[in-house]
C-alpha atoms as a PDB file:
ATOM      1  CA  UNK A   1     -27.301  -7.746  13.503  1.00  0.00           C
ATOM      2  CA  UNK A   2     -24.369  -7.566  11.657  1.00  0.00           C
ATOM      3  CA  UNK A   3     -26.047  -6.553   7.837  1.00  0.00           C
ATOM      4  CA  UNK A   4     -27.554  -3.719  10.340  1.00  0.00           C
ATOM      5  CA  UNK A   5     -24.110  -2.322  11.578  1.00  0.00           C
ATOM      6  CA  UNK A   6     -22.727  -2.272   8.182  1.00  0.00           C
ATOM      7  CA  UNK A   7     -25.982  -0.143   7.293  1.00  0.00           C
ATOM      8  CA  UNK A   8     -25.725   1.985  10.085  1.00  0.00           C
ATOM      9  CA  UNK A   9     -22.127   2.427   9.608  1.00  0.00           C
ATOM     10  CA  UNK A  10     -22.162   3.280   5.865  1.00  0.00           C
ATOM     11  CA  UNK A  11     -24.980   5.575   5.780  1.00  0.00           C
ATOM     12  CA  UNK A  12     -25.167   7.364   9.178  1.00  0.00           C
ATOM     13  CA  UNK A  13     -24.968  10.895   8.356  1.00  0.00           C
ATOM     14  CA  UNK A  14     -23.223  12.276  11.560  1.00  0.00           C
ATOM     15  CA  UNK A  15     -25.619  14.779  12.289  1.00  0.00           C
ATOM     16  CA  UNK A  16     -24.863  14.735  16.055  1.00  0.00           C
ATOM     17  CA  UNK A  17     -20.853  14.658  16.473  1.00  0.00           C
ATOM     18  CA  UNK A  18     -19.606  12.094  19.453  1.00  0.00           C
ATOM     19  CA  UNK A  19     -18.267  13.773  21.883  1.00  0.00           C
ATOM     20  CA  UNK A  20     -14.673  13.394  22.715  1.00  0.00           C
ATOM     21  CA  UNK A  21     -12.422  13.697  25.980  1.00  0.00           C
ATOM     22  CA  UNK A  22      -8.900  13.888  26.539  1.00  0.00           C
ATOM     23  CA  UNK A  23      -7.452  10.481  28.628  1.00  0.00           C
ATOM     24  CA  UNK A  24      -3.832   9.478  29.737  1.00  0.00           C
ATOM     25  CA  UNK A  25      -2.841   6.015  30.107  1.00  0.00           C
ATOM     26  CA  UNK A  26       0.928   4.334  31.154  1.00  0.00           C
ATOM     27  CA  UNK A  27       3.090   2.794  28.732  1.00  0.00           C
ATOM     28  CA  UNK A  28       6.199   1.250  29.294  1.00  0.00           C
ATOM     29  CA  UNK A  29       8.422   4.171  31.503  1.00  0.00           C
ATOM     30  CA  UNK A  30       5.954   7.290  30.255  1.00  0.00           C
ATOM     31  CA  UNK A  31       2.259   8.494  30.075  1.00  0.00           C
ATOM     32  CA  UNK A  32       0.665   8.252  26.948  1.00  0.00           C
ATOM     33  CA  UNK A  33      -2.416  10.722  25.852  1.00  0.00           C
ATOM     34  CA  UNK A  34      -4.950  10.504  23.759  1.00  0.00           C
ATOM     35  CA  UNK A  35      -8.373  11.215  21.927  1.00  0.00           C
ATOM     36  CA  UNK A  36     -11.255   8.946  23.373  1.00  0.00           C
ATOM     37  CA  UNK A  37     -14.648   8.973  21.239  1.00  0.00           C
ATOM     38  CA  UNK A  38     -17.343   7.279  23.243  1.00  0.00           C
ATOM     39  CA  UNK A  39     -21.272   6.603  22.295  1.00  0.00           C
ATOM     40  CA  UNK A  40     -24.255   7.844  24.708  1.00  0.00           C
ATOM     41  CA  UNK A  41     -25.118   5.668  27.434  1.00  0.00           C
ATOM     42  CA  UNK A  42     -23.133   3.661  29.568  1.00  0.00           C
ATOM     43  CA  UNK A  43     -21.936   0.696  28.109  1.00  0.00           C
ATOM     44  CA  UNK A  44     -20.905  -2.096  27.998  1.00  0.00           C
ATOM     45  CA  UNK A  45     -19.594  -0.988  24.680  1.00  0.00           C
ATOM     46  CA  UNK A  46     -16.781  -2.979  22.149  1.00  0.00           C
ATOM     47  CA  UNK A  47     -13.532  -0.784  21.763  1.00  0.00           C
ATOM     48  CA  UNK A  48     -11.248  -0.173  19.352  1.00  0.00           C
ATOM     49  CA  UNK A  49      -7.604   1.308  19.528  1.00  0.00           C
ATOM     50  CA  UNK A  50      -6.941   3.620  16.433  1.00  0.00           C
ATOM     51  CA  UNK A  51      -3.383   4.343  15.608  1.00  0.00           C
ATOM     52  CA  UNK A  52      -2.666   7.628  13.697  1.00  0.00           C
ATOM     53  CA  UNK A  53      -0.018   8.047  10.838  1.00  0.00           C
ATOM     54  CA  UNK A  54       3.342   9.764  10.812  1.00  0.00           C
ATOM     55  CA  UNK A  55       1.734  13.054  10.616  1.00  0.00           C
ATOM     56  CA  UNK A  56       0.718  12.603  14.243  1.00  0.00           C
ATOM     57  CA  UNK A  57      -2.693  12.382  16.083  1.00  0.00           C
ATOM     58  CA  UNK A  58      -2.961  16.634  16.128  1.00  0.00           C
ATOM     59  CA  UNK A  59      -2.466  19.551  13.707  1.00  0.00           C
ATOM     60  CA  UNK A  60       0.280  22.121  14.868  1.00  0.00           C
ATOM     61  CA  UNK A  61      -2.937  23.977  15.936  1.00  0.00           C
ATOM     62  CA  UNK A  62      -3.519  20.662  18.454  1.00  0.00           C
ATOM     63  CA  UNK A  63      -6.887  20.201  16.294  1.00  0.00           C
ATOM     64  CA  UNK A  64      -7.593  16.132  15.865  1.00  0.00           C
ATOM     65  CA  UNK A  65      -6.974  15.959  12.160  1.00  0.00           C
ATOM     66  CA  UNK A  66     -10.040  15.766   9.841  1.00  0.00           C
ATOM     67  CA  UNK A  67      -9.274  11.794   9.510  1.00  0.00           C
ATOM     68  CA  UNK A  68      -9.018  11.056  13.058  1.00  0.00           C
ATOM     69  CA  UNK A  69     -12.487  12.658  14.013  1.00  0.00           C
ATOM     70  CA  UNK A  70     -14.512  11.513  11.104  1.00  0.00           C
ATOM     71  CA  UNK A  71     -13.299   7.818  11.995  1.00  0.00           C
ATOM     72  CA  UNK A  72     -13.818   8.690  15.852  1.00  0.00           C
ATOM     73  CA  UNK A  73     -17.536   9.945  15.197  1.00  0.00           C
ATOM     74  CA  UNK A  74     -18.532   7.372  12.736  1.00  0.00           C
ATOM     75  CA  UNK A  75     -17.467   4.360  14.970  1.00  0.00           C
ATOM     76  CA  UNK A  76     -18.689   5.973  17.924  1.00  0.00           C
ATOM     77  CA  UNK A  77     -22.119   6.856  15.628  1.00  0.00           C
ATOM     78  CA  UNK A  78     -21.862   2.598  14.990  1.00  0.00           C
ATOM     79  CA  UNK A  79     -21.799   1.553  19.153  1.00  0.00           C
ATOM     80  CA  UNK A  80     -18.036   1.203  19.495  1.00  0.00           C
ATOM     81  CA  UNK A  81     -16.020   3.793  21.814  1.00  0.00           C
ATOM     82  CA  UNK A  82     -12.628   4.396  20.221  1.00  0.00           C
ATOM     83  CA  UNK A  83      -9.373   5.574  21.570  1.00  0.00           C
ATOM     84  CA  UNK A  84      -6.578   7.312  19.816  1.00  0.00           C
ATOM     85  CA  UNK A  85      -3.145   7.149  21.205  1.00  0.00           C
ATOM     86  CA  UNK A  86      -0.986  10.365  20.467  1.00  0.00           C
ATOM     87  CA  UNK A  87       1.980   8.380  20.663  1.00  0.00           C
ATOM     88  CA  UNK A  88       4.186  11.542  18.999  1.00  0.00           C
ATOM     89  CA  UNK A  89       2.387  14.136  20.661  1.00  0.00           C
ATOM     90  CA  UNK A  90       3.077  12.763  24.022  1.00  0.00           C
ATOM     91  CA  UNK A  91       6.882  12.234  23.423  1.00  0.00           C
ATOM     92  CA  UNK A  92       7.027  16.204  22.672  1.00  0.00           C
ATOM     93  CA  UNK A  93       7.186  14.514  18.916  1.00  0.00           C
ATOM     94  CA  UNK A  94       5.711  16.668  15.473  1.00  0.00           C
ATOM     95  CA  UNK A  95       5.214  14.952  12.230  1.00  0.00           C
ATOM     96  CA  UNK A  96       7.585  12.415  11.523  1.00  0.00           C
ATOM     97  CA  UNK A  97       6.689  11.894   7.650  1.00  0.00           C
ATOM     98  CA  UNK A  98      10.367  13.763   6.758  1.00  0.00           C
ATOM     99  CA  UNK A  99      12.199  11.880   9.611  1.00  0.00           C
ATOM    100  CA  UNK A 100      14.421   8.907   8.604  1.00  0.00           C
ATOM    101  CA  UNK A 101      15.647   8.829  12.403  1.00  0.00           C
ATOM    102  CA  UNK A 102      12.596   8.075  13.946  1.00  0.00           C
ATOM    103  CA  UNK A 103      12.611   8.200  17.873  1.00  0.00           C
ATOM    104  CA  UNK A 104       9.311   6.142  17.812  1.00  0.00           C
ATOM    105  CA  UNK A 105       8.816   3.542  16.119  1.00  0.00           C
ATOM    106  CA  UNK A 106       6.326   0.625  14.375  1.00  0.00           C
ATOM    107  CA  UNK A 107       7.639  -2.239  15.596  1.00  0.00           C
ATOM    108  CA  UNK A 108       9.067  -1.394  19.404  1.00  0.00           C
ATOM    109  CA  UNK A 109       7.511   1.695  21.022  1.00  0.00           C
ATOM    110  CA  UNK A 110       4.074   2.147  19.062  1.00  0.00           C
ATOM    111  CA  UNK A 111       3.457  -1.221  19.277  1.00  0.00           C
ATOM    112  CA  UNK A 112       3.793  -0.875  23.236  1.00  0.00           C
ATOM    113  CA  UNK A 113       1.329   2.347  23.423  1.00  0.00           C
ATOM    114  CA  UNK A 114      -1.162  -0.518  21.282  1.00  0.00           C
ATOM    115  CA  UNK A 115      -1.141  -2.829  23.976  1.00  0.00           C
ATOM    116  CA  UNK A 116      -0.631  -0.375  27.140  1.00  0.00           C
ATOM    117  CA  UNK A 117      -4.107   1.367  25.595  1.00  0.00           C
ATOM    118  CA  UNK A 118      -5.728  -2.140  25.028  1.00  0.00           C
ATOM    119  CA  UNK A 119      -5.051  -2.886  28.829  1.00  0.00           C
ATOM    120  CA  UNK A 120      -6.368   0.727  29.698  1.00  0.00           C
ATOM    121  CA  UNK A 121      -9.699   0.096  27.993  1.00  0.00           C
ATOM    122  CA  UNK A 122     -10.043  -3.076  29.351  1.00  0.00           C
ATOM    123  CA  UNK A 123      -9.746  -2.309  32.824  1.00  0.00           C
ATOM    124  CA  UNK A 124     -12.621   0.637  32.100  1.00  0.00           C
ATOM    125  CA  UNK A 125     -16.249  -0.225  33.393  1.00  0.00           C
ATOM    126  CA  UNK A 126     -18.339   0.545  30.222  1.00  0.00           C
ATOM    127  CA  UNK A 127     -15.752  -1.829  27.817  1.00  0.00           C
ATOM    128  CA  UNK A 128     -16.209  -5.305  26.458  1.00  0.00           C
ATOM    129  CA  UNK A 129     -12.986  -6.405  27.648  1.00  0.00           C
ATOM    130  CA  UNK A 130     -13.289  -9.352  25.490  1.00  0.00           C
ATOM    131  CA  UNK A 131     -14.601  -7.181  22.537  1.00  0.00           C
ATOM    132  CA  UNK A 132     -11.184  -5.328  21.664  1.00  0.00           C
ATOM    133  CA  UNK A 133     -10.101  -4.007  18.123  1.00  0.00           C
ATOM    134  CA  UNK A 134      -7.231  -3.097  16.337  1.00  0.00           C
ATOM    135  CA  UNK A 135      -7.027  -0.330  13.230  1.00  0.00           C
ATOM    136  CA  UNK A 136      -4.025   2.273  12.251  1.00  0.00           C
ATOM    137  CA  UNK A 137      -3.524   4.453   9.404  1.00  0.00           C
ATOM    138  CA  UNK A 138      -0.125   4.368   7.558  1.00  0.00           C
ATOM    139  CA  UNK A 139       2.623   4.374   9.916  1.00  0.00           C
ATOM    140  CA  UNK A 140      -0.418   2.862  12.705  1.00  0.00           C
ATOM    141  CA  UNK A 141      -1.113   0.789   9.888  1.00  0.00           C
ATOM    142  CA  UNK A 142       2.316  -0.638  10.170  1.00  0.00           C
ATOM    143  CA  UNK A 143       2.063  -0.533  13.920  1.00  0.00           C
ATOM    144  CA  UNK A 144      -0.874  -3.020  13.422  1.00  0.00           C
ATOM    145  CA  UNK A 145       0.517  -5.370  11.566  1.00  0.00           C
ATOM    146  CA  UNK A 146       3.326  -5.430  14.279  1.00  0.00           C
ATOM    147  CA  UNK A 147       0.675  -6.110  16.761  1.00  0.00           C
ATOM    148  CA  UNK A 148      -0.646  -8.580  15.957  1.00  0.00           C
ATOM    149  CA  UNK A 149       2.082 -10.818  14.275  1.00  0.00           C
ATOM    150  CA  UNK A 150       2.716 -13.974  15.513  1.00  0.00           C
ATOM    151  CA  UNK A 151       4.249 -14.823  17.625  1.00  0.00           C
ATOM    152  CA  UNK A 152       4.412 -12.628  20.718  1.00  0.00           C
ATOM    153  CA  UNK A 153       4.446 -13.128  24.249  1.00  0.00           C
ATOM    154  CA  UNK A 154       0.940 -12.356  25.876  1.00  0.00           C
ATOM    155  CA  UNK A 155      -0.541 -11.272  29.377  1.00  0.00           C
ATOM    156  CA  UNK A 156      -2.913 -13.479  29.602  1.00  0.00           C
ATOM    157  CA  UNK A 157      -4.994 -11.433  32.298  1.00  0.00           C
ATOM    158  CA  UNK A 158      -6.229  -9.489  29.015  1.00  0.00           C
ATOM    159  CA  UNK A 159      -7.810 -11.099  26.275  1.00  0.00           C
ATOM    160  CA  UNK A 160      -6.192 -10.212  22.972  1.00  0.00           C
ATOM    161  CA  UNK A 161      -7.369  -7.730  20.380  1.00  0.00           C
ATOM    162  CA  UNK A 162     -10.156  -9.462  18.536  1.00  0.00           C
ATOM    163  CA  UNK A 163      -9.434  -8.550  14.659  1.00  0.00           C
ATOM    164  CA  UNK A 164      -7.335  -5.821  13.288  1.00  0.00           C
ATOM    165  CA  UNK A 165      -7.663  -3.256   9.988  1.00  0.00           C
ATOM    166  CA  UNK A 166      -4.387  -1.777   8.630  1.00  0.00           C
ATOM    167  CA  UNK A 167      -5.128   1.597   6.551  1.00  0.00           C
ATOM    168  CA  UNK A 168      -2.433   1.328   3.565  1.00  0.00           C
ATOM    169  CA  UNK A 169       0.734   0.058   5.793  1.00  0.00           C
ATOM    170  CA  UNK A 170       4.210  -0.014   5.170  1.00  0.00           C
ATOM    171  CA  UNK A 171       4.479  -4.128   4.245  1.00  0.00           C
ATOM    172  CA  UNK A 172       8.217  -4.647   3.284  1.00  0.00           C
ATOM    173  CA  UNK A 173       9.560  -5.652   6.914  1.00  0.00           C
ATOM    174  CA  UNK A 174       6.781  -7.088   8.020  1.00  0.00           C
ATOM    175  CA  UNK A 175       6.897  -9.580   4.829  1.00  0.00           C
ATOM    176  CA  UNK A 176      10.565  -9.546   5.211  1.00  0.00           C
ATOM    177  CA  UNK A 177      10.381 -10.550   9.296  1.00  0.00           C
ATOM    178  CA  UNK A 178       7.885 -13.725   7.539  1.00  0.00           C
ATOM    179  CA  UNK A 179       4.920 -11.963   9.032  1.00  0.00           C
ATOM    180  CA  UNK A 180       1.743 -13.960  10.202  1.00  0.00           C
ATOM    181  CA  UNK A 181      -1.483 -12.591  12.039  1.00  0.00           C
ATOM    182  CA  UNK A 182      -2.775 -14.150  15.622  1.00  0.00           C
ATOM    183  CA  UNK A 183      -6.306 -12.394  14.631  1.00  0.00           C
ATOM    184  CA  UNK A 184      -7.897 -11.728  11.708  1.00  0.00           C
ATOM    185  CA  UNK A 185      -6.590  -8.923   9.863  1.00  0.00           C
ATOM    186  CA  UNK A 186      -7.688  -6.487   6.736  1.00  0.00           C
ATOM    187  CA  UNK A 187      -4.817  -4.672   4.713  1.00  0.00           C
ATOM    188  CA  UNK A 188      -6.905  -2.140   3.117  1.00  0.00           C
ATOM    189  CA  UNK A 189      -4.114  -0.068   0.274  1.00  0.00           C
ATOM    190  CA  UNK A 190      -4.702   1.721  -2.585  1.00  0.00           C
ATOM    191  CA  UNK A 191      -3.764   0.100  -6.156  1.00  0.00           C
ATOM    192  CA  UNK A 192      -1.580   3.615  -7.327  1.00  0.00           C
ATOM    193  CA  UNK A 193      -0.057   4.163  -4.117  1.00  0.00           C
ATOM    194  CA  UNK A 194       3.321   5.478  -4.306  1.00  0.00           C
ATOM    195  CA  UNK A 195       3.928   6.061  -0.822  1.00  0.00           C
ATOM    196  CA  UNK A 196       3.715   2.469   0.884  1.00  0.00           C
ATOM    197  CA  UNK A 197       3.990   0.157  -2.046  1.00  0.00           C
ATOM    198  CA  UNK A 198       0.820  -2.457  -2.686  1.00  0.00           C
ATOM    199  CA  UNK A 199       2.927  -4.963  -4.164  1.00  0.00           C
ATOM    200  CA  UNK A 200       4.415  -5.823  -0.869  1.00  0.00           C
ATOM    201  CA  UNK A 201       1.372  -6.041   1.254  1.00  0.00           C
ATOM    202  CA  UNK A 202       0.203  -8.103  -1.323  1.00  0.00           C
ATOM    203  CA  UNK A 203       2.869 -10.669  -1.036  1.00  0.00           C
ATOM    204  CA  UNK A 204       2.593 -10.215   2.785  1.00  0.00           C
ATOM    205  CA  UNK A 205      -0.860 -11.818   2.959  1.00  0.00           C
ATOM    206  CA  UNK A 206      -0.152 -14.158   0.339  1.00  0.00           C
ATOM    207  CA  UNK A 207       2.996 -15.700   2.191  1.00  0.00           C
ATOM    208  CA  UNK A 208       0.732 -15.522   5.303  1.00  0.00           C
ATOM    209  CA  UNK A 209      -1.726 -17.525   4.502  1.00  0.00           C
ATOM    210  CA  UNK A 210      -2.457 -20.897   5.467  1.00  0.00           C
ATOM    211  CA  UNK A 211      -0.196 -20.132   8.718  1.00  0.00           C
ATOM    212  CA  UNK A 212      -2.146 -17.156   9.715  1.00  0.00           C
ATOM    213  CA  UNK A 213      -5.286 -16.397  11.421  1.00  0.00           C
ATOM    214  CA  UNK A 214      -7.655 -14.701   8.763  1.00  0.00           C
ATOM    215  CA  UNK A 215      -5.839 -12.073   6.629  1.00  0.00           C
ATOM    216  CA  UNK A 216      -7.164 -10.082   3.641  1.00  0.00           C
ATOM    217  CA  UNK A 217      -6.621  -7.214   1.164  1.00  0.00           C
ATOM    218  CA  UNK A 218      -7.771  -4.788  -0.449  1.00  0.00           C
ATOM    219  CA  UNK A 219      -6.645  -3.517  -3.230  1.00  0.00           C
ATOM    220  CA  UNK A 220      -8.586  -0.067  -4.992  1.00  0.00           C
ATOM    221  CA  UNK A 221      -7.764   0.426  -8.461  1.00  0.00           C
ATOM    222  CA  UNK A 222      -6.804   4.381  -8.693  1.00  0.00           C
ATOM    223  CA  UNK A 223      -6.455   5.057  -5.313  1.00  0.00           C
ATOM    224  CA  UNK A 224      -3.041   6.802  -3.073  1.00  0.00           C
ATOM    225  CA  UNK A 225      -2.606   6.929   0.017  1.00  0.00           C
ATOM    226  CA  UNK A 226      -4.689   8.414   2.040  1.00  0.00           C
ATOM    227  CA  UNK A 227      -7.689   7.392   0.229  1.00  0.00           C
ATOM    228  CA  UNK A 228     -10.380   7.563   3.133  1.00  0.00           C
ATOM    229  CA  UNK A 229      -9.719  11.080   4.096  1.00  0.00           C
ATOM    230  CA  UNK A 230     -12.900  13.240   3.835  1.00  0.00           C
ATOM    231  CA  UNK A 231     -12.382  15.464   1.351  1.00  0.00           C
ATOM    232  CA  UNK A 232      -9.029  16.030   0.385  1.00  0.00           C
ATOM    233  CA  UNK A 233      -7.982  17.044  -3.293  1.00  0.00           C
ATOM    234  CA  UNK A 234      -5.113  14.454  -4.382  1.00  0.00           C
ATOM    235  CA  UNK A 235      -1.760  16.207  -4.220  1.00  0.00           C
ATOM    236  CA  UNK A 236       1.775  15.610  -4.187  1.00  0.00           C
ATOM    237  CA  UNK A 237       3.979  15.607  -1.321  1.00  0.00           C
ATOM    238  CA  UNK A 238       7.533  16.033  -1.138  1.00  0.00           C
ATOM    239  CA  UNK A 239      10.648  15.582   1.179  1.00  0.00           C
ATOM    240  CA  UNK A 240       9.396  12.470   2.585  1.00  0.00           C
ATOM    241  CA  UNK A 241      11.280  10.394   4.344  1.00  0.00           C
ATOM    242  CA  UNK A 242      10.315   6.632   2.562  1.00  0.00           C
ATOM    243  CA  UNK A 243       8.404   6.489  -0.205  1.00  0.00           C
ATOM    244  CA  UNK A 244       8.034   3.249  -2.682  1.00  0.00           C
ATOM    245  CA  UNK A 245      10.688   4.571  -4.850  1.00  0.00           C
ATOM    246  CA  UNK A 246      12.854   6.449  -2.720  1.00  0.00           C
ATOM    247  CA  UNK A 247      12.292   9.506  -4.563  1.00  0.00           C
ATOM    248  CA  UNK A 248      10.703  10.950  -1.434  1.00  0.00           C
ATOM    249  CA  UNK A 249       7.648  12.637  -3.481  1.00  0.00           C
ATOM    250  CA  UNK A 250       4.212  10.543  -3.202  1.00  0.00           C
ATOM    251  CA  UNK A 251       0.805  11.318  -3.703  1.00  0.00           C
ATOM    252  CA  UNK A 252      -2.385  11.550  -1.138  1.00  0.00           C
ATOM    253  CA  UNK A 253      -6.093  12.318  -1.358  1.00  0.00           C
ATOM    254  CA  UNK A 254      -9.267  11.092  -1.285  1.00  0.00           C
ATOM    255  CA  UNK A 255     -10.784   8.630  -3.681  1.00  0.00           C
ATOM    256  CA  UNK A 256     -14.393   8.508  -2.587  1.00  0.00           C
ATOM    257  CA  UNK A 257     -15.127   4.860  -4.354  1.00  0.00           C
ATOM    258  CA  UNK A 258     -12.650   3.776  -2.424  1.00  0.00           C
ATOM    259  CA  UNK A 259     -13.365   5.592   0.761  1.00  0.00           C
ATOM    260  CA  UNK A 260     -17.053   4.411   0.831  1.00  0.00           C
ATOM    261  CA  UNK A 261     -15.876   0.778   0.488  1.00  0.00           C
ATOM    262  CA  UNK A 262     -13.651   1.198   3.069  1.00  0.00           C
ATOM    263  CA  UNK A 263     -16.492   2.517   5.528  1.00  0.00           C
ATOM    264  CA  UNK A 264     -18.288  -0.815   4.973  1.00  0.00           C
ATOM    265  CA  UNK A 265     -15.727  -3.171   4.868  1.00  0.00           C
ATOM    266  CA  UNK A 266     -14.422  -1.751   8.017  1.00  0.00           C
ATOM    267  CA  UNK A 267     -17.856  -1.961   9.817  1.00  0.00           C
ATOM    268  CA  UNK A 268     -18.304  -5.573   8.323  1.00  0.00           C
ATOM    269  CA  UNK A 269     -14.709  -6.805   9.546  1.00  0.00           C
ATOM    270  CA  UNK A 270     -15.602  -5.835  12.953  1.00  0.00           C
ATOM    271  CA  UNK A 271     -18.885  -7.243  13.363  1.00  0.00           C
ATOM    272  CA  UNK A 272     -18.078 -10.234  14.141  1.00  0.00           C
END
């Protein structure tokens, strides 16, 4: 079963998109929405929470960016429905790349929309309630490894999120706070990124383990941020609010080695 998902998953060409629908879900004093991707049928199906970066969920055009969707329709493609929270977008929020006074944050309010959409999903019919996972790009990324660090105070009339993949995170506090995973959990980074810096996620999962659950990383030689986006040209941003040198100018784009790993390690890490 599981060398079949990782097939599937790597070389399913998307000819027939998921389809997508708009939900709303309540976290903490407010309504979260957000982008659910489901697969024909009618379930029982395993679910994952997907956390976007700082750029937000949405374009300023309210399109799902490029990312978002291609994840959305692959999973869904692979059996798994898979819900994004617009935590910015529902706060009124736009990209908070350039923002160094962030409203909403890793560690407090995103990690709050993580586990109010967990409880969402697993109150739905067609879920596996026992069958949640965890992923988040960037600033999710971060998000994720907030998540699922140990140790937190559970509701333990929902099972917990099952593993967990962090898309190149920021790892400094989290190493700093003496992180640790309750669930197995995949830092995937690239090797050149100049953005979040791999050095520190590195030494995250190396001071984790052997008081963790699982953890792993991935480093790809070559690769910034932003290395699974479907084709993007590599380019330089500017004006950003934390980069690894605090020069505020990192690079992003697609590095398709890289990318294509990804896709496979990602469906391999949840088949469990």
């Amino acid at each position: 079963m599981r060398a079949w998902l990782v097939l599937l998953f790597g070389l399913f060409t998307l000819n027939a998109a998921a389809a997508s629908e708009t939900v709303e879900f309540p976290s903490g004093e407010g309504t979260i929405h957000g982008e659910l991707f489901k697969p024909a049928g009618n379930g029982p199906f395993p679910v994952i929470v997907a956390l976007h970066g700082c750029a937000g969920l949405t374009t300023r055009s309210g399109q799902t960016r490029r990312i978002y969707r291609d994840w959305g329709e692959r999973l869904a493609a692979a059996g798994y429905a898979v819900l994004f929270p617009d935590s910015f977008g529902s706060r009124h929020l736009g990209s908070q790349c350039t923002n160094r006074s962030r409203q909403v944050r890793p560690r407090r309010e995103r990690t709050r929309d993580a586990f109010a959409a967990r409880r969402w999903l697993q109150e739905q019919p067609w879920t596996k309630a026992d069958r949640v996972y965890l992923m988040g790009w960037s600033n999710g990324g971060s998000t994720t490894l907030w998540t699922v660090r140990r140790p937190v105070q559970l509701d333990d009339r929902y099972p917990d999120f099952r593993a967990a993949v962090a898309f190149y995170p920021g790892c400094r506090q989290p190493r700093n706070a003496g992180w640790s995973a309750r669930v197995p959990t995949l830092v995937l980074i690239g090797a050149a990124d100049d953005w979040t810096p791999p050095d520190a996620c590195a030494g995250m999962i190396a001071d984790a383990r052997g008081r963790s659950a699982r953890v792993e990383i991935k480093l790809y030689p070559g690769a910034y941020h932003g290395f699974d986006q479907p084709g993007m040209p590599i380019r330089e941003r500017r004006g950003l609010a934390y980069t690894a040198n605090g020069s505020g100018h990192a690079h992003i784009g697609t590095n398709e080695a890289a990318r294509a790993d990804a896709i496979q390690r990602v469906s391999a890490w949840f088949a469990h």
